[in-house]
PDB file of N, CA and C in Angstrom:
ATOM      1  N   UNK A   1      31.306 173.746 160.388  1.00  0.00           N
ATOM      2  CA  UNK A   1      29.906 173.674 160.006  1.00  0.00           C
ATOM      3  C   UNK A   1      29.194 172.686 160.922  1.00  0.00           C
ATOM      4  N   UNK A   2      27.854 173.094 161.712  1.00  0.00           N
ATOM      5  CA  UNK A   2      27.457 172.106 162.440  1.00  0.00           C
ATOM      6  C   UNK A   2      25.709 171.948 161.631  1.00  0.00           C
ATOM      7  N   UNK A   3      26.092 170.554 161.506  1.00  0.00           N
ATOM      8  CA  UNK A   3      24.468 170.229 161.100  1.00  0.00           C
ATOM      9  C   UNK A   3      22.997 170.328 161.684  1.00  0.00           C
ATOM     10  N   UNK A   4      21.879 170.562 160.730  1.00  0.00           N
ATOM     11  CA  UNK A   4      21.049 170.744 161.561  1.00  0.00           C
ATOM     12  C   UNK A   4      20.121 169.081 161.226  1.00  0.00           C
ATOM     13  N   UNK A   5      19.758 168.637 162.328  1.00  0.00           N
ATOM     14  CA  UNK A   5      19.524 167.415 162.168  1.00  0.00           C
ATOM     15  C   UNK A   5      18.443 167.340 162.853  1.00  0.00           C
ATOM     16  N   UNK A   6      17.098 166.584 162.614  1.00  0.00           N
ATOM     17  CA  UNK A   6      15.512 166.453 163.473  1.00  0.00           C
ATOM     18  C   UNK A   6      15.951 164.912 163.370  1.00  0.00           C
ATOM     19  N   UNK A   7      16.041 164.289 164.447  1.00  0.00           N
ATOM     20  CA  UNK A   7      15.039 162.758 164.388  1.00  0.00           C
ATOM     21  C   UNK A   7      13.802 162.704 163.641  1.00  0.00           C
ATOM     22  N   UNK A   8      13.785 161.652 163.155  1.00  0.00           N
ATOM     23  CA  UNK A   8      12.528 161.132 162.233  1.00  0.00           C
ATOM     24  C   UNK A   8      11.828 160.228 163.554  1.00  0.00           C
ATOM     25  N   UNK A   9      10.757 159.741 163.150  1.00  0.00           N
ATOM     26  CA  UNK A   9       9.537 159.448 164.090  1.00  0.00           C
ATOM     27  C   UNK A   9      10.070 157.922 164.537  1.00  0.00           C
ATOM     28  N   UNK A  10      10.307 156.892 163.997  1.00  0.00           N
ATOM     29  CA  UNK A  10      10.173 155.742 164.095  1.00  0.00           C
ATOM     30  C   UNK A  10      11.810 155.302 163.845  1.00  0.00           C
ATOM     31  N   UNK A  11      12.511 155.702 162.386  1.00  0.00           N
ATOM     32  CA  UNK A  11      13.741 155.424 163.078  1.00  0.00           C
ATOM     33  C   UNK A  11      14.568 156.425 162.028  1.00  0.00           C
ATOM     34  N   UNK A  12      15.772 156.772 161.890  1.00  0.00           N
ATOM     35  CA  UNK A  12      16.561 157.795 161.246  1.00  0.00           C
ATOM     36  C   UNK A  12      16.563 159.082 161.793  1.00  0.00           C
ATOM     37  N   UNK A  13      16.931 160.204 161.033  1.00  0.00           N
ATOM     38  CA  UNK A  13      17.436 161.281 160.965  1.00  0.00           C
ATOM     39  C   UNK A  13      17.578 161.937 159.776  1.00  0.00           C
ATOM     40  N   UNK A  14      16.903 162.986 159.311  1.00  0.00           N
ATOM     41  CA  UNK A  14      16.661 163.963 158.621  1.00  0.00           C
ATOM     42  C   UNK A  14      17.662 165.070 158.847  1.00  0.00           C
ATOM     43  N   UNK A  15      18.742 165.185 157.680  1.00  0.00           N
ATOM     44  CA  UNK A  15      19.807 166.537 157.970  1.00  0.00           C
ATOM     45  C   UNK A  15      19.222 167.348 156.845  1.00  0.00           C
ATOM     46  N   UNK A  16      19.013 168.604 157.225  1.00  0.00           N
ATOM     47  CA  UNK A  16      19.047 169.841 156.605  1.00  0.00           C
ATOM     48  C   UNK A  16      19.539 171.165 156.196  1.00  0.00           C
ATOM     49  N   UNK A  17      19.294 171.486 155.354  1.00  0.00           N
ATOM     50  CA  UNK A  17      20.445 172.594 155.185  1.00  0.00           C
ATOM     51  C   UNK A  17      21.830 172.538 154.368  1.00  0.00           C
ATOM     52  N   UNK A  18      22.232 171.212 154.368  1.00  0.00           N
ATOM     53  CA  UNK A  18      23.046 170.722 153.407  1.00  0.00           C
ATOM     54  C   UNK A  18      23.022 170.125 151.948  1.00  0.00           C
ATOM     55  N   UNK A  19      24.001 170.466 151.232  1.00  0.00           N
ATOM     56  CA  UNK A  19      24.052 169.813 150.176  1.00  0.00           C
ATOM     57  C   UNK A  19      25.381 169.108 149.579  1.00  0.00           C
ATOM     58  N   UNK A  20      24.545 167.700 149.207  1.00  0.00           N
ATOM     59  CA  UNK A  20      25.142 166.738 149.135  1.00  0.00           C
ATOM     60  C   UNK A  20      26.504 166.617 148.281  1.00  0.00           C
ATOM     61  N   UNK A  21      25.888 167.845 147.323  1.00  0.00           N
ATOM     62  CA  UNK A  21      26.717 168.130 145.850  1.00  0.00           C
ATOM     63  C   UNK A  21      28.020 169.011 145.969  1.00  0.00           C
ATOM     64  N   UNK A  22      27.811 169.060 147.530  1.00  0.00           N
ATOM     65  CA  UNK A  22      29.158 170.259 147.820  1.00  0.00           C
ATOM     66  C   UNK A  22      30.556 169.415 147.946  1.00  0.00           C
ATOM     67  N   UNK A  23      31.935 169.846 148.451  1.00  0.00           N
ATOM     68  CA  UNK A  23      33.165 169.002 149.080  1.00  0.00           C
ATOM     69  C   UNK A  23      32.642 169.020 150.346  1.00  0.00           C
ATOM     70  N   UNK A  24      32.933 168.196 150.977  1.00  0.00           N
ATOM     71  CA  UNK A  24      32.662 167.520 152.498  1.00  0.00           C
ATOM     72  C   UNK A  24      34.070 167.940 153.056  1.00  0.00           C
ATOM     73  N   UNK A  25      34.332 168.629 154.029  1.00  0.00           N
ATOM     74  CA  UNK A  25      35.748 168.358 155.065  1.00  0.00           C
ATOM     75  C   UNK A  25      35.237 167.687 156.314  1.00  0.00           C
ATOM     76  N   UNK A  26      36.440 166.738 156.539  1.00  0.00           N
ATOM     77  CA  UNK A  26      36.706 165.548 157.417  1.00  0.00           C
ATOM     78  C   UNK A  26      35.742 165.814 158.637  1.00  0.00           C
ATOM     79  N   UNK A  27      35.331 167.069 159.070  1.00  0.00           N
ATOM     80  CA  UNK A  27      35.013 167.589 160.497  1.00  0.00           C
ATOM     81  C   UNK A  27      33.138 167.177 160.283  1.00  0.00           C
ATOM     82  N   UNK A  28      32.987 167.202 158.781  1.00  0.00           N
ATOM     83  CA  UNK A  28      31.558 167.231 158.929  1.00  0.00           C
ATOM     84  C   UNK A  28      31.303 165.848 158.071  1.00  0.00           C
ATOM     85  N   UNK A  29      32.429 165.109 157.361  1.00  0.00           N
ATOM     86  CA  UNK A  29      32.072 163.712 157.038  1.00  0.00           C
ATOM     87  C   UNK A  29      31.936 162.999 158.917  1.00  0.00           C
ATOM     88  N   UNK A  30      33.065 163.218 159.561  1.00  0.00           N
ATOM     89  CA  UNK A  30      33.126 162.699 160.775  1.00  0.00           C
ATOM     90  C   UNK A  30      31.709 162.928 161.610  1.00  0.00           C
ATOM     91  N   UNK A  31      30.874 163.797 161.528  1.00  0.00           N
ATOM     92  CA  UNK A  31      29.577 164.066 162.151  1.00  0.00           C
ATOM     93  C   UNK A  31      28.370 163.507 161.290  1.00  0.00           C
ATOM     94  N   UNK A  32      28.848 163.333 160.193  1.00  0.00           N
ATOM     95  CA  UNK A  32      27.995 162.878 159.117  1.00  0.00           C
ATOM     96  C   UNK A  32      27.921 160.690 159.588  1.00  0.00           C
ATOM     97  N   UNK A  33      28.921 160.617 159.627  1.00  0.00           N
ATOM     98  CA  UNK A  33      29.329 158.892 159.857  1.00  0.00           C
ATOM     99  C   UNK A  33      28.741 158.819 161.921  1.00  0.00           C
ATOM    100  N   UNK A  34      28.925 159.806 162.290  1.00  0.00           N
ATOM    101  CA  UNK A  34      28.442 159.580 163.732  1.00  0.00           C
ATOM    102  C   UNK A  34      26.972 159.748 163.762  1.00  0.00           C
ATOM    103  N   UNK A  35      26.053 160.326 162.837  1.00  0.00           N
ATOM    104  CA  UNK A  35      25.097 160.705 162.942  1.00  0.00           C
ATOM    105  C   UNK A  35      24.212 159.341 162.382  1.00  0.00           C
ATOM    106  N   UNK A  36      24.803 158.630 161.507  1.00  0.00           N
ATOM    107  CA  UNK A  36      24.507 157.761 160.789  1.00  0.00           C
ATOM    108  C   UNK A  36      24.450 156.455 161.616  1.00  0.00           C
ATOM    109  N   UNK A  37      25.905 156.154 162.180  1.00  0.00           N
ATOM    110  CA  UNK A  37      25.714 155.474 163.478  1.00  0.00           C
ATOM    111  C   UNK A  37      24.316 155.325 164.818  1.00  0.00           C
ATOM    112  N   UNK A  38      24.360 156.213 164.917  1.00  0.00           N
ATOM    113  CA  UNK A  38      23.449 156.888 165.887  1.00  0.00           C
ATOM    114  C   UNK A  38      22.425 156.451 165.262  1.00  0.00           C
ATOM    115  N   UNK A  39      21.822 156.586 163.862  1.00  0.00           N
ATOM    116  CA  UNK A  39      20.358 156.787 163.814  1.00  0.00           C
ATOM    117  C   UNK A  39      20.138 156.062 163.129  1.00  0.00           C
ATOM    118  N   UNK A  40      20.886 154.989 161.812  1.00  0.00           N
ATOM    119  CA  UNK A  40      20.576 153.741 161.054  1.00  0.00           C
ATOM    120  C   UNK A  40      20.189 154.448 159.846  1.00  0.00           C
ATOM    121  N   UNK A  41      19.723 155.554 159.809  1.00  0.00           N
ATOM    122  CA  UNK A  41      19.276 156.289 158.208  1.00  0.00           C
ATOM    123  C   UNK A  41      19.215 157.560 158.593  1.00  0.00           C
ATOM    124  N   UNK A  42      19.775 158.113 157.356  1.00  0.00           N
ATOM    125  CA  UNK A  42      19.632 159.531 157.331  1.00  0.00           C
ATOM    126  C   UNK A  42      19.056 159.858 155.650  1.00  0.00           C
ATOM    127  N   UNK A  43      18.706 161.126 155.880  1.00  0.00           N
ATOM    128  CA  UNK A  43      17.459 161.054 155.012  1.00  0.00           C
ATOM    129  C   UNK A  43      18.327 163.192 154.501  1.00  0.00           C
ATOM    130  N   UNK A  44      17.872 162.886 153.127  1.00  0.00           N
ATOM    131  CA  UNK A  44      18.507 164.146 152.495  1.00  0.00           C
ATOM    132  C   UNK A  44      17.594 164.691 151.377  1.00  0.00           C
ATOM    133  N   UNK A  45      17.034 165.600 152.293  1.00  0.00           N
ATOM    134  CA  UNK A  45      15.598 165.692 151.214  1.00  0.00           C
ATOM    135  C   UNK A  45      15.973 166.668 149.981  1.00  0.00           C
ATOM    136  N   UNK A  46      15.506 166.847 148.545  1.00  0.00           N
ATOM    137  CA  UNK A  46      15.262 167.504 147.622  1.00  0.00           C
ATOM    138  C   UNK A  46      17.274 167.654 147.118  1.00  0.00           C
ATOM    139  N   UNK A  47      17.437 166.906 147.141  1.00  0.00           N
ATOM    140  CA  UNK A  47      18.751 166.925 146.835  1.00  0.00           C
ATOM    141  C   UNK A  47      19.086 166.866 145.125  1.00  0.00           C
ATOM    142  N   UNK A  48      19.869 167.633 144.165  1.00  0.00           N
ATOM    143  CA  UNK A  48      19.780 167.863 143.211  1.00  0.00           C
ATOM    144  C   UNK A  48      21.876 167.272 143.062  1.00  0.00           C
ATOM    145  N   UNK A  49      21.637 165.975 142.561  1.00  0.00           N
ATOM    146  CA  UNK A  49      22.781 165.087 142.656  1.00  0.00           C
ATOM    147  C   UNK A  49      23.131 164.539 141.403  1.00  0.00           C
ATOM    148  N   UNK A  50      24.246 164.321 140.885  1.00  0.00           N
ATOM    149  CA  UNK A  50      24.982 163.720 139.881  1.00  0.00           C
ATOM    150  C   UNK A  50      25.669 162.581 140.127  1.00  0.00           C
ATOM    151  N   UNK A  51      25.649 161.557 139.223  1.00  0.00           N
ATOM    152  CA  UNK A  51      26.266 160.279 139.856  1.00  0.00           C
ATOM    153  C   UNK A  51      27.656 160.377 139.702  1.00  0.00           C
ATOM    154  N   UNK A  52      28.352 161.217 139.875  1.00  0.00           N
ATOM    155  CA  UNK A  52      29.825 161.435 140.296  1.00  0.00           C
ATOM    156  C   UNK A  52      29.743 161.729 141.835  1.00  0.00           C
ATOM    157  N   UNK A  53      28.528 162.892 142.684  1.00  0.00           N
ATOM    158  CA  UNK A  53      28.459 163.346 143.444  1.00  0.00           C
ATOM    159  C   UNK A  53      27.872 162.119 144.329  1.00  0.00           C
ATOM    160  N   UNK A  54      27.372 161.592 143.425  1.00  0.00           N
ATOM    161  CA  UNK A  54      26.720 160.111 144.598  1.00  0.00           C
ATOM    162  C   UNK A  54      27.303 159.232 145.098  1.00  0.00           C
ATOM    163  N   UNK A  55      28.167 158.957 144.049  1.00  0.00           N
ATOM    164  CA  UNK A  55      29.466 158.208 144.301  1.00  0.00           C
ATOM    165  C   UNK A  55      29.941 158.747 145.482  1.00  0.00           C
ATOM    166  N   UNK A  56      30.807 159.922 145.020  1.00  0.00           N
ATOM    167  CA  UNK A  56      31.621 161.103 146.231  1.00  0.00           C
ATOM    168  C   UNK A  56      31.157 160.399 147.638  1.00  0.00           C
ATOM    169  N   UNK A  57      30.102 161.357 147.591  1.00  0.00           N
ATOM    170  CA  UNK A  57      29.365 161.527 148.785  1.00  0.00           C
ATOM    171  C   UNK A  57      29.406 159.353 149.651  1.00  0.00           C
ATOM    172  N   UNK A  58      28.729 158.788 148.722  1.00  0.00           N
ATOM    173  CA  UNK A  58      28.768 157.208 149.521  1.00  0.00           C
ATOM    174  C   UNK A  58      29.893 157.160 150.427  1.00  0.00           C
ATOM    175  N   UNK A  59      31.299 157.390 149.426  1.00  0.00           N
ATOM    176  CA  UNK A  59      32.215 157.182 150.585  1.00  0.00           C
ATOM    177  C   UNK A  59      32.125 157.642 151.372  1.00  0.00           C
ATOM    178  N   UNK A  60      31.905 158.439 151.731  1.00  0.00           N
ATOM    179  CA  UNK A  60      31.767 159.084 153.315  1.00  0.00           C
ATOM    180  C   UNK A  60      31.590 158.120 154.383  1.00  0.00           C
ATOM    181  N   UNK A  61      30.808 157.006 153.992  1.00  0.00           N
ATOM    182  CA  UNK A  61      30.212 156.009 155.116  1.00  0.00           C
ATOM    183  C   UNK A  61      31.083 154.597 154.567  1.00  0.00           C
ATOM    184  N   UNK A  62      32.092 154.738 153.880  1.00  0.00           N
ATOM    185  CA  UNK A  62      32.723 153.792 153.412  1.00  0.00           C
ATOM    186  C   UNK A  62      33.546 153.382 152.048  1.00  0.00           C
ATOM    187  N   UNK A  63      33.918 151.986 151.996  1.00  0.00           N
ATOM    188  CA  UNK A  63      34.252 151.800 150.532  1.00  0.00           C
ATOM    189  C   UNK A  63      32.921 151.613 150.115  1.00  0.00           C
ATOM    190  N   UNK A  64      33.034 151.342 149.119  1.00  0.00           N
ATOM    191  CA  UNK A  64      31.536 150.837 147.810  1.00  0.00           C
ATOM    192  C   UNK A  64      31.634 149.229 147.494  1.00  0.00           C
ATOM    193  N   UNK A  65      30.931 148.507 147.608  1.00  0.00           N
ATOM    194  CA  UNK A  65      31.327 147.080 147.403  1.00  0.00           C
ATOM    195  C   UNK A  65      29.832 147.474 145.456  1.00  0.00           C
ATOM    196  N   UNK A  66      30.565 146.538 144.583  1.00  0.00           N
ATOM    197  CA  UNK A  66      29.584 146.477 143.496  1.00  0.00           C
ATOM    198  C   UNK A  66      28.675 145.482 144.038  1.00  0.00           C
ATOM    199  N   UNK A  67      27.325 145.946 142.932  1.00  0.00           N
ATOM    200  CA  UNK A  67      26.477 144.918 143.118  1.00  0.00           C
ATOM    201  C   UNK A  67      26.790 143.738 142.158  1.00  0.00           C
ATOM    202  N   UNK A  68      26.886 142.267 142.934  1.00  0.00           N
ATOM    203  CA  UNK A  68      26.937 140.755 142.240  1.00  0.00           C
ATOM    204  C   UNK A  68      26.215 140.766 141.054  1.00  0.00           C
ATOM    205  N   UNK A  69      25.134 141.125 140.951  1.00  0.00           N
ATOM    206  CA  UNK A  69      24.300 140.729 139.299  1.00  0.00           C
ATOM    207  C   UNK A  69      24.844 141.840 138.405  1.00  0.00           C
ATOM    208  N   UNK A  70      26.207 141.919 137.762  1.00  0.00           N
ATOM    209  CA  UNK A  70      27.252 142.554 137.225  1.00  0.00           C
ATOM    210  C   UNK A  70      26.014 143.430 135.944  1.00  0.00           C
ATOM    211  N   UNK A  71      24.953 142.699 135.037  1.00  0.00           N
ATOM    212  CA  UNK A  71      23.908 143.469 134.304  1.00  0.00           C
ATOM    213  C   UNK A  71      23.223 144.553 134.771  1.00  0.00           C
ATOM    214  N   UNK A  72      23.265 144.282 135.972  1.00  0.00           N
ATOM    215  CA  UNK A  72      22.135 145.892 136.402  1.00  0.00           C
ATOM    216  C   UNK A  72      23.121 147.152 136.487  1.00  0.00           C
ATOM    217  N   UNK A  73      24.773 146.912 136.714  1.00  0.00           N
ATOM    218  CA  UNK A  73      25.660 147.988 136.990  1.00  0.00           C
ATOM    219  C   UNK A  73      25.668 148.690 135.480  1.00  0.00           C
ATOM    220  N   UNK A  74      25.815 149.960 136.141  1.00  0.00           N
ATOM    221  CA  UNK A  74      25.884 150.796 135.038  1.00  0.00           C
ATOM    222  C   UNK A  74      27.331 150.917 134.362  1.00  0.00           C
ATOM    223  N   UNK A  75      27.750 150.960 132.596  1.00  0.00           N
ATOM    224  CA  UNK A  75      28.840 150.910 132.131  1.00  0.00           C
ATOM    225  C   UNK A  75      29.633 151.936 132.793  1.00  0.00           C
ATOM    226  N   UNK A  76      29.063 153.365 132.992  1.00  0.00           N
ATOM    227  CA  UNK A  76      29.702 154.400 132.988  1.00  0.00           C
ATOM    228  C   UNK A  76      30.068 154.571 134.414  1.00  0.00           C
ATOM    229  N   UNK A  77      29.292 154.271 135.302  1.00  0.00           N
ATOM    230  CA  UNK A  77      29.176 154.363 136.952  1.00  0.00           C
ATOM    231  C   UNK A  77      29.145 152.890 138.015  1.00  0.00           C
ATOM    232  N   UNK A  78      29.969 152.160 137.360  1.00  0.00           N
ATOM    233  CA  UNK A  78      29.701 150.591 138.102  1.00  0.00           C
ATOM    234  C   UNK A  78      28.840 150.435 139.593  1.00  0.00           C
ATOM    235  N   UNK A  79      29.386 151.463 140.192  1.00  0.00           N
ATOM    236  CA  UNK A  79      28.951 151.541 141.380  1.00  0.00           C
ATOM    237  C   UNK A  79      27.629 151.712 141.957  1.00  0.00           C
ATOM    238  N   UNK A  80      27.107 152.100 141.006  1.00  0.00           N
ATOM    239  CA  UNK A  80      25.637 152.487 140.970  1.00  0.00           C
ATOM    240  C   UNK A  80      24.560 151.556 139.574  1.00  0.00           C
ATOM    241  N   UNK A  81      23.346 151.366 140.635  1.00  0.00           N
ATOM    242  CA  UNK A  81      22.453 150.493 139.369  1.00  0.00           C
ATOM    243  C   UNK A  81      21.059 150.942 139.522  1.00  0.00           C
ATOM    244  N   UNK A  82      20.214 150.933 138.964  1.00  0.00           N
ATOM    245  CA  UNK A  82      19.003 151.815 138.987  1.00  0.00           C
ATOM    246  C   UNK A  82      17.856 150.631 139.215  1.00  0.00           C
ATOM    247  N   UNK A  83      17.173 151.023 140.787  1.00  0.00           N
ATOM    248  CA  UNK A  83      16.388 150.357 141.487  1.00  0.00           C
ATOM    249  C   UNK A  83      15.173 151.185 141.624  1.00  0.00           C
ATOM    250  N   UNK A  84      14.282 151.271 140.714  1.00  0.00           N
ATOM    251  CA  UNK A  84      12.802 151.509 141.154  1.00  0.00           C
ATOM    252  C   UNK A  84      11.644 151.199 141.835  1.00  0.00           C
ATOM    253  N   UNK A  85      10.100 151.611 142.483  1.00  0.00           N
ATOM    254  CA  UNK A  85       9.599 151.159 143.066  1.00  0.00           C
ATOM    255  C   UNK A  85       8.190 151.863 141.563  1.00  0.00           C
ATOM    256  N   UNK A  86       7.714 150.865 140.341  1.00  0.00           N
ATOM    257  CA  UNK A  86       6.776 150.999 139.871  1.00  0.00           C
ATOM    258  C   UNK A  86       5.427 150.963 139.935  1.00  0.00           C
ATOM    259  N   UNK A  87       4.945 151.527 138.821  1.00  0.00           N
ATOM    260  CA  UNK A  87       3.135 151.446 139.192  1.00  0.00           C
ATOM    261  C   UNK A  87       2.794 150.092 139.462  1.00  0.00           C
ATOM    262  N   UNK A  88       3.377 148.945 138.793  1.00  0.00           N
ATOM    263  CA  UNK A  88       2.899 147.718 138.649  1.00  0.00           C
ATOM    264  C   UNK A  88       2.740 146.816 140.023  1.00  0.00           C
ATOM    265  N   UNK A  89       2.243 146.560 140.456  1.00  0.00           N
ATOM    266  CA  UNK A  89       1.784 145.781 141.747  1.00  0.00           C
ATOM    267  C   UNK A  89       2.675 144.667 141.715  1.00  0.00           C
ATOM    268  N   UNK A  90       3.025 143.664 140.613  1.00  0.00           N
ATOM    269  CA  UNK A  90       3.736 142.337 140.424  1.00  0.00           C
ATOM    270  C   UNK A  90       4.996 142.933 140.776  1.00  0.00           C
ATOM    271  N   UNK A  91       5.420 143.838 140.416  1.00  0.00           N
ATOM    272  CA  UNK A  91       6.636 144.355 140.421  1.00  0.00           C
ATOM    273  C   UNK A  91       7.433 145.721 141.330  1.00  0.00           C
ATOM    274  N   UNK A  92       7.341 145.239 142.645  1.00  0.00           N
ATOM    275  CA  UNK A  92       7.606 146.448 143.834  1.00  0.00           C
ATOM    276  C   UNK A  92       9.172 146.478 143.511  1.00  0.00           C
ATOM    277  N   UNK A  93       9.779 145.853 142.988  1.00  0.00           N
ATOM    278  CA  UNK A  93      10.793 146.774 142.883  1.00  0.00           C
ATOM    279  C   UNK A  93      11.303 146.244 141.650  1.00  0.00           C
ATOM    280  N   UNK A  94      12.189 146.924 140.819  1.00  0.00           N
ATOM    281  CA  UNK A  94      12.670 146.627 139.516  1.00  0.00           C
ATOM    282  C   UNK A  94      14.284 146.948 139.445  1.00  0.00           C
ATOM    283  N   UNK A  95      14.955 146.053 138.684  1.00  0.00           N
ATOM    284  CA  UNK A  95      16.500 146.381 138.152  1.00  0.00           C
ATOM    285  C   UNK A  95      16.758 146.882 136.716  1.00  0.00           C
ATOM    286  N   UNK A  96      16.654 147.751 136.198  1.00  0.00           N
ATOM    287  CA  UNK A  96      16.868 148.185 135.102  1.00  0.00           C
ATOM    288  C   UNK A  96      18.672 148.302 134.454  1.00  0.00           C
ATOM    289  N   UNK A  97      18.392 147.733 133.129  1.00  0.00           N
ATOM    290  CA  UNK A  97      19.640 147.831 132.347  1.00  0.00           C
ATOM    291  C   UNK A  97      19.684 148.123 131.003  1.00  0.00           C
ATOM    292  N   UNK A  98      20.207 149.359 130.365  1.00  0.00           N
ATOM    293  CA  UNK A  98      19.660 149.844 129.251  1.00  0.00           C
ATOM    294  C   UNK A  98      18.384 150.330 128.685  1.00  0.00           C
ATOM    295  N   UNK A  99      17.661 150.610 129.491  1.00  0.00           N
ATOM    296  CA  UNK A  99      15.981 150.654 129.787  1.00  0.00           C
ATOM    297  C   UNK A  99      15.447 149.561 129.914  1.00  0.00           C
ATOM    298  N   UNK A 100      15.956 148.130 130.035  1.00  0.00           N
ATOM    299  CA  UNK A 100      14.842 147.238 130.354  1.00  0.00           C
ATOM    300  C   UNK A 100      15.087 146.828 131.655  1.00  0.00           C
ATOM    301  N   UNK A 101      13.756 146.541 131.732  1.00  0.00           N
ATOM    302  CA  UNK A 101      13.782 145.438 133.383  1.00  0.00           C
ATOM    303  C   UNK A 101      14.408 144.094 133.118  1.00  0.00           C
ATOM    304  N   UNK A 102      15.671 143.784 133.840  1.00  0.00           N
ATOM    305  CA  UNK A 102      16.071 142.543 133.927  1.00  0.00           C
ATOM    306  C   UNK A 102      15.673 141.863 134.759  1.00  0.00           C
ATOM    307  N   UNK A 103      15.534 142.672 136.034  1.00  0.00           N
ATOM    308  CA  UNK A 103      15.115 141.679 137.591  1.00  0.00           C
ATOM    309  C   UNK A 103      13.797 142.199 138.019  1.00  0.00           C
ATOM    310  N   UNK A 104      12.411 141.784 138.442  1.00  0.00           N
ATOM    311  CA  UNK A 104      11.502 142.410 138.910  1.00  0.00           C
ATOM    312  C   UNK A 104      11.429 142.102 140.591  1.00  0.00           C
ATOM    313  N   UNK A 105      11.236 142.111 141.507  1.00  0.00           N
ATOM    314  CA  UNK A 105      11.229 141.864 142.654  1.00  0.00           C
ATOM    315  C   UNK A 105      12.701 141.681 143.414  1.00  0.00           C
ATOM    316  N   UNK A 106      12.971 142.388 142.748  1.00  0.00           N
ATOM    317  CA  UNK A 106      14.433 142.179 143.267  1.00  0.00           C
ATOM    318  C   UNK A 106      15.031 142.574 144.776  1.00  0.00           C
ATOM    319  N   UNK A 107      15.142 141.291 145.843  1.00  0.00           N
ATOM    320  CA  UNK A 107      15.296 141.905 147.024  1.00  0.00           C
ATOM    321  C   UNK A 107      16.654 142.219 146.996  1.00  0.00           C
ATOM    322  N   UNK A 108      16.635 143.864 147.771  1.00  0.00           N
ATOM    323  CA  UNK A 108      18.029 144.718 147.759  1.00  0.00           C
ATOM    324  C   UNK A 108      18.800 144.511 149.054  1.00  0.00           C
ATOM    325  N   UNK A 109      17.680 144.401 150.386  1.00  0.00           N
ATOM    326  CA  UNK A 109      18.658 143.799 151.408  1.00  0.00           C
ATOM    327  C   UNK A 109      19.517 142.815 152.111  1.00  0.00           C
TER     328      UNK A 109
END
């Protein structure tokens, strides 16, 4: 399977045609991790994903390290924690746990 991939304007890479939710073989994780290399972001538009499949799929580009503020991880999915960008101006980004906001501005990088 060879990907179809556009450069994005300023920086990344946009792959299309794929889905995320499928099994990956080694030939197209390996083009997937070179492509990523290459371009710093890749971008997977309209993707219809399950957090088993999100999981999956991360490795591809690696192990998973958890996130340190152990409250925002989810019971069921540790690996994953739910980072929004809300209406609220005070609050560009949010950490949610159990439906509440624990962290508001929470820098992710």
């Amino acid at each position: 399977m060879s990907l179809n991939v556009k450069p994005l304007q300023n920086i990344g890479a946009e792959v299309c045609g794929f889905d995320i939710s499928q099994p990956v073989g080694e030939d197209v994780q390996s083009e997937l991790r070179s492509l990523w290399y290459e371009h710093g972001m890749l971008l997977f538009r309209d993707q219809p994903i399950t957090p088993e499949n999100q999981i999956s799929f991360s490795r591809i580009f690696g192990p998973l390290a958890m996130h340190p503020l152990k409250v925002t991880r989810s019971e069921q999915y540790p690996e994953l924690f739910v980072l929004t960008n809300g209406d609220d101006k005070d609050k560009a980004m949010t950490a949610s746990y159990h439906g509440k906001d624990v962290v508001g501005r929470l820098d992710w990088h």
